[in-house]
N, C-alpha and C. Protein backbone atom coordinates (compact mmCIF):
# COMPACT_ATOMS: atom_id res chain seq x y z
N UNK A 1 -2.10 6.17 13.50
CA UNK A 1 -1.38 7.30 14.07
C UNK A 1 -2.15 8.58 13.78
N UNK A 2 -2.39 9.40 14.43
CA UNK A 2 -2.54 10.82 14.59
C UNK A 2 -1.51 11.45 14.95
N UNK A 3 -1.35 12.70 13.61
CA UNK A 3 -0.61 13.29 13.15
C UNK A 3 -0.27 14.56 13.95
N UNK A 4 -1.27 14.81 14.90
CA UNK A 4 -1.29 16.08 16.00
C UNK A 4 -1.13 15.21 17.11
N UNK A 5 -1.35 13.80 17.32
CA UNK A 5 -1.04 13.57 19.10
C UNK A 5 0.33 13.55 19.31
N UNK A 6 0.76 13.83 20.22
CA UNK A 6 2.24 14.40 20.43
C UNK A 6 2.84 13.52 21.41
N UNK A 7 3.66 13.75 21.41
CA UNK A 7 4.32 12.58 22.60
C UNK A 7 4.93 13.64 24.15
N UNK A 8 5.09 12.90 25.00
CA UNK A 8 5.36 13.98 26.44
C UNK A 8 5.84 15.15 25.79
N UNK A 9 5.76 16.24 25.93
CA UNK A 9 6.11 17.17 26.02
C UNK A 9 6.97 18.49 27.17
N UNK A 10 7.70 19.16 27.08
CA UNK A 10 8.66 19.44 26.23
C UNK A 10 9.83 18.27 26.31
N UNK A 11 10.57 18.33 24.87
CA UNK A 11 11.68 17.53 25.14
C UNK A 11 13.51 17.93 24.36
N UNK A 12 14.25 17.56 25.36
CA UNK A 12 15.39 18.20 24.61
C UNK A 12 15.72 17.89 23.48
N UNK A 13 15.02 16.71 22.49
CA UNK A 13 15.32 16.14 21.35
C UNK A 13 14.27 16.28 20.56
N UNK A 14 14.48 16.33 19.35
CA UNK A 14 13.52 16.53 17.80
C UNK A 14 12.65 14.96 18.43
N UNK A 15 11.93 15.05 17.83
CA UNK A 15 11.13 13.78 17.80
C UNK A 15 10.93 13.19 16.44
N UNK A 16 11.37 12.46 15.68
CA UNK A 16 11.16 12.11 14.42
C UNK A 16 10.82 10.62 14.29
N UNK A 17 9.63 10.68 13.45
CA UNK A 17 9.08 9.29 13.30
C UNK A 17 8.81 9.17 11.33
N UNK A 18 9.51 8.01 11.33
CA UNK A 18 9.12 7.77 9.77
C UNK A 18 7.80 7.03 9.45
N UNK A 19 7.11 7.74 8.83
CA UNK A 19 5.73 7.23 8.37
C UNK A 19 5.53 6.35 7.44
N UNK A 20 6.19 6.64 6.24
CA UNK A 20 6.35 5.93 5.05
C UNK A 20 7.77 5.95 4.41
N UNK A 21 8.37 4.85 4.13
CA UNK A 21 9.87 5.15 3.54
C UNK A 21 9.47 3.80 2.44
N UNK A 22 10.16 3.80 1.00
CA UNK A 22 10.85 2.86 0.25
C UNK A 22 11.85 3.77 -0.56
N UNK A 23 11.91 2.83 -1.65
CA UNK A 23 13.69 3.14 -1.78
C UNK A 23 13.43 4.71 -3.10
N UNK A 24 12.33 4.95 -2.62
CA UNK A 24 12.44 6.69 -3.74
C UNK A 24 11.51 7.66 -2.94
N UNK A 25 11.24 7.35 -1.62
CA UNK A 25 10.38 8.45 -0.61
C UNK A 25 10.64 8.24 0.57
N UNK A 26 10.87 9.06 1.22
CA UNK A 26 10.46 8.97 2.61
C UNK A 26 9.23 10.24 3.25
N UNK A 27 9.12 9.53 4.19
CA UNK A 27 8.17 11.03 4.59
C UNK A 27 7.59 10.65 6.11
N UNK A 28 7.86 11.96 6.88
CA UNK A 28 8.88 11.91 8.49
C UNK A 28 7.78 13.10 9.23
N UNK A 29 6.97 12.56 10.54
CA UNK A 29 6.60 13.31 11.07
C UNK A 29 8.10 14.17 12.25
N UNK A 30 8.48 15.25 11.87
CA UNK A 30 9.34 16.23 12.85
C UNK A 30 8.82 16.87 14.22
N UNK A 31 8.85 16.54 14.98
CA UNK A 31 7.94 17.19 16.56
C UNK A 31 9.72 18.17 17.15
N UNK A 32 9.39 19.29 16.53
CA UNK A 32 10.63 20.59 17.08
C UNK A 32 10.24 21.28 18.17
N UNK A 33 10.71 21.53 19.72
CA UNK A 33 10.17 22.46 20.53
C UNK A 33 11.45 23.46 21.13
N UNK A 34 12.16 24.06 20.27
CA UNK A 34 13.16 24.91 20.48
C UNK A 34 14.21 24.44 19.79
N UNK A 35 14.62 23.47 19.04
CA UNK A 35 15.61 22.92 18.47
C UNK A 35 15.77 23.92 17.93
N UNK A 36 17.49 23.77 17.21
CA UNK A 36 18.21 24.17 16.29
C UNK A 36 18.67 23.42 15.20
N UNK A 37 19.73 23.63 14.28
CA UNK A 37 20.43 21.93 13.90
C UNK A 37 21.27 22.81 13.52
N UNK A 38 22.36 22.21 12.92
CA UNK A 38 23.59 22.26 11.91
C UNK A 38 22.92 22.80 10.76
N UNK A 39 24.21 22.66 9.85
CA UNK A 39 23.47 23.21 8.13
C UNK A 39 23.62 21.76 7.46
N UNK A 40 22.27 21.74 7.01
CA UNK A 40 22.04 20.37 5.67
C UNK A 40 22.86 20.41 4.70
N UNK A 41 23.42 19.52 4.31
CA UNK A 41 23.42 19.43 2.54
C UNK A 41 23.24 18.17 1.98
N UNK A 42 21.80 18.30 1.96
CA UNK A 42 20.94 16.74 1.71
C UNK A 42 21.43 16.55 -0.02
N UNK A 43 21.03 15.24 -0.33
CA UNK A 43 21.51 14.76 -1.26
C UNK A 43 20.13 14.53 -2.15
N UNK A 44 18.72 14.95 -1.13
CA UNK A 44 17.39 14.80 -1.58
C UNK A 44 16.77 16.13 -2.16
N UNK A 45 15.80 16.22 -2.77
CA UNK A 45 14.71 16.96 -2.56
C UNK A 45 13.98 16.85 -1.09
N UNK A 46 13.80 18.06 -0.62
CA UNK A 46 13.03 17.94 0.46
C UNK A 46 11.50 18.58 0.39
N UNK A 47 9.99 18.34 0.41
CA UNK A 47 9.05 18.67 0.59
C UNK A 47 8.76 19.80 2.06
N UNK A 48 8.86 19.99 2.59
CA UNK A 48 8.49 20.83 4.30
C UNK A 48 6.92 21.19 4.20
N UNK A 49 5.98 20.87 4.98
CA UNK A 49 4.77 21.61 5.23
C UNK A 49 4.90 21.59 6.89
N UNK A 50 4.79 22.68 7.37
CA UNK A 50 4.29 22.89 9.06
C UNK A 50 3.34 22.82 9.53
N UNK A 51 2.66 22.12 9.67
CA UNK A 51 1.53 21.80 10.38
C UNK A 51 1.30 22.67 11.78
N UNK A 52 2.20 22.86 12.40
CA UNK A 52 1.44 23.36 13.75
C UNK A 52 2.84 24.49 13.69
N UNK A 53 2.62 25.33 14.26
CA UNK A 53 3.68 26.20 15.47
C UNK A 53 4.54 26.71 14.43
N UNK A 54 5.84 27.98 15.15
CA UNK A 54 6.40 28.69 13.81
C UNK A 54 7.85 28.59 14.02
N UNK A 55 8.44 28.95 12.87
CA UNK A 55 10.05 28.25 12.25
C UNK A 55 10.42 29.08 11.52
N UNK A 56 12.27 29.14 11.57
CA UNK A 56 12.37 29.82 10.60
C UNK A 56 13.62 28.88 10.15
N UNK A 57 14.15 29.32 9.14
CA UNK A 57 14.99 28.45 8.26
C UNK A 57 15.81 29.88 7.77
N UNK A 58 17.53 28.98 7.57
CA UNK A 58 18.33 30.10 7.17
C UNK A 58 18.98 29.30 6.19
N UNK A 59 19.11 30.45 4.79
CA UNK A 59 19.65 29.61 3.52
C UNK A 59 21.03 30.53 3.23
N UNK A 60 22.15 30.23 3.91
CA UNK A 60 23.70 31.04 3.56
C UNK A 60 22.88 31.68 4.59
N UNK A 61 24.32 32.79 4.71
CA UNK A 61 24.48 34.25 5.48
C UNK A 61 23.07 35.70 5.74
N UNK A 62 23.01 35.57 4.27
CA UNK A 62 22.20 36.42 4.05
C UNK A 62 20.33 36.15 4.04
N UNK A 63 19.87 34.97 4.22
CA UNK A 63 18.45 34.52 3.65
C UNK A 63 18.32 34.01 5.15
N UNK A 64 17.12 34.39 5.57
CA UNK A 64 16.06 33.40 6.40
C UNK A 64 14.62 33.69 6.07
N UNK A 65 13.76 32.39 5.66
CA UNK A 65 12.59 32.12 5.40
C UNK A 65 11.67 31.90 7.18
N UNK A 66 10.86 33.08 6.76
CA UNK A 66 9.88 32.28 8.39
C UNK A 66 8.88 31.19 7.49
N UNK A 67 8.32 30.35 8.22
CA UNK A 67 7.31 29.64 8.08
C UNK A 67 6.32 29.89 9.52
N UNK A 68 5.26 29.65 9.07
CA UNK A 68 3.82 29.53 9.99
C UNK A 68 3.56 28.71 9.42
N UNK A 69 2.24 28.38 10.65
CA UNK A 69 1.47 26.82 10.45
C UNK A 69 0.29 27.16 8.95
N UNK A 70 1.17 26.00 8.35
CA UNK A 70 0.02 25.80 7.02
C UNK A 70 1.37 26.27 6.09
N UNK A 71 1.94 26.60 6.25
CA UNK A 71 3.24 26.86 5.02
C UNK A 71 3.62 25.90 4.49
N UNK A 72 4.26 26.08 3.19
CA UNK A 72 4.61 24.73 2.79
C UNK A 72 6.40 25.39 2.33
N UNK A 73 7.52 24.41 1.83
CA UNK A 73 8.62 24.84 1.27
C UNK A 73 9.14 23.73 0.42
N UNK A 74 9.64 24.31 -0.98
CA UNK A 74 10.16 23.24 -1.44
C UNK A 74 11.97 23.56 -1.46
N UNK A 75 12.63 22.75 -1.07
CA UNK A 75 14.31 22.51 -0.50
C UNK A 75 15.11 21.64 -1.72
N UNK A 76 15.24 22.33 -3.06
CA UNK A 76 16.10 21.53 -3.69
C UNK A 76 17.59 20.58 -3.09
N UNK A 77 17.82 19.82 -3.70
CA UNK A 77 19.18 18.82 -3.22
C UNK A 77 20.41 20.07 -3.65
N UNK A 78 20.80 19.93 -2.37
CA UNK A 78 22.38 20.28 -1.93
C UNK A 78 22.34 21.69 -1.96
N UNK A 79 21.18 22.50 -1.71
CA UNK A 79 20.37 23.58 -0.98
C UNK A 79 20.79 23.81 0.74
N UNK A 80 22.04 24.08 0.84
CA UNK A 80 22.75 24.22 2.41
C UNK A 80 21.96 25.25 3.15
N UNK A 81 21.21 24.53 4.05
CA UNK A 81 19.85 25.20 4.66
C UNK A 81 20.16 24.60 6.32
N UNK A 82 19.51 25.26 7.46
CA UNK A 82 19.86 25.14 8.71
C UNK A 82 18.44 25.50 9.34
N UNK A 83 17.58 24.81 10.09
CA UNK A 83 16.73 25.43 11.40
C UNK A 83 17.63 26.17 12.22
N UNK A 84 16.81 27.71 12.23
CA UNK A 84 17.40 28.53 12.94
C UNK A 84 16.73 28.90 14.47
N UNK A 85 15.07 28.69 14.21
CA UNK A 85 13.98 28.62 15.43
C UNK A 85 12.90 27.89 15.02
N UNK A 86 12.71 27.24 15.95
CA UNK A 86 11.61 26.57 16.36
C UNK A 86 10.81 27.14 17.48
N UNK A 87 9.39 27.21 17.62
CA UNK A 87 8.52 27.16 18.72
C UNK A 87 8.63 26.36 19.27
N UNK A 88 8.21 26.50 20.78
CA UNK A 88 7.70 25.41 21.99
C UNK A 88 6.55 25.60 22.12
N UNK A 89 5.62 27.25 22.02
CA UNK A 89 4.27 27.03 22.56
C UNK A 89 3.60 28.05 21.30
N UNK A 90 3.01 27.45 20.40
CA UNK A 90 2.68 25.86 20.27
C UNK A 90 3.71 24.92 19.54
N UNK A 91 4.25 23.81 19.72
CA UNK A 91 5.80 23.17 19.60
C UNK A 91 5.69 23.12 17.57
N UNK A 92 6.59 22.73 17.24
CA UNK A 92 6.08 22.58 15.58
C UNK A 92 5.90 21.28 15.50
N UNK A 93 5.13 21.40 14.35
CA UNK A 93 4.91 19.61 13.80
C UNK A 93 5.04 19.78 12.38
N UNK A 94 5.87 19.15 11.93
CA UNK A 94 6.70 19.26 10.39
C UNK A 94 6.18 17.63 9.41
N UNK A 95 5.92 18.15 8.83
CA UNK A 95 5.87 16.91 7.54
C UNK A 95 6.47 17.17 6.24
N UNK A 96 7.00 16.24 6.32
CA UNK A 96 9.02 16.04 5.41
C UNK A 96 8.30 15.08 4.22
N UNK A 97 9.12 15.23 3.25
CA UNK A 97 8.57 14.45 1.99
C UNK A 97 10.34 14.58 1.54
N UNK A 98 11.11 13.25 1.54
CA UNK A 98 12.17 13.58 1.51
C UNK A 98 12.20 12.34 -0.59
N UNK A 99 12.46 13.04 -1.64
CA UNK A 99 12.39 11.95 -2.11
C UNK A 99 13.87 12.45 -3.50
């Protein structure tokens, strides 16, 4: 797999593919091109590096983090966090380290 080839493009859904999972990691290529989501409250640590395109993330009311390509974030467990924007041009490509 190559980590930049993308699949059709644009699409109304996240694209998520698990790369590597056992029972204490996972870790998830994310393909975002305007998505939004709900608010998390993962039960994990989450890793985030963006590889391509720009994002921002909202933590509560008051906090939003931008990310650009090459950022990295670390998302402690039960850290109630939400994608607030995603790019389409150029779309994002996210690598998740969920452990």
């Amino acid at each position: 797999m190559n980590i930049y080839k993308l699949p059709g493009l644009p699409s109304d859904d996240e694209e998520v593919a698990i790369l590597v999972q056992n029972d204490r990691v996972r870790i998830e290529r994310i393909i975002s091109t305007g998505q939004q989501s709900n608010w998390y409250d993962q039960e994990e640590t989450e890793y985030v590096i963006l590889l391509e395109g720009r994002a921002q993330l909202s933590f509560g009311e008051n906090q939003t983090i931008t990310l650009e390509k090459g950022d990295t974030l670390l998302i402690p467990p039960h850290q109630k966090h939400r994608v607030a924007y995603t790019s389409t041009d150029p779309p994002c490509i996210w690598l998740c380290v969920f452990y």
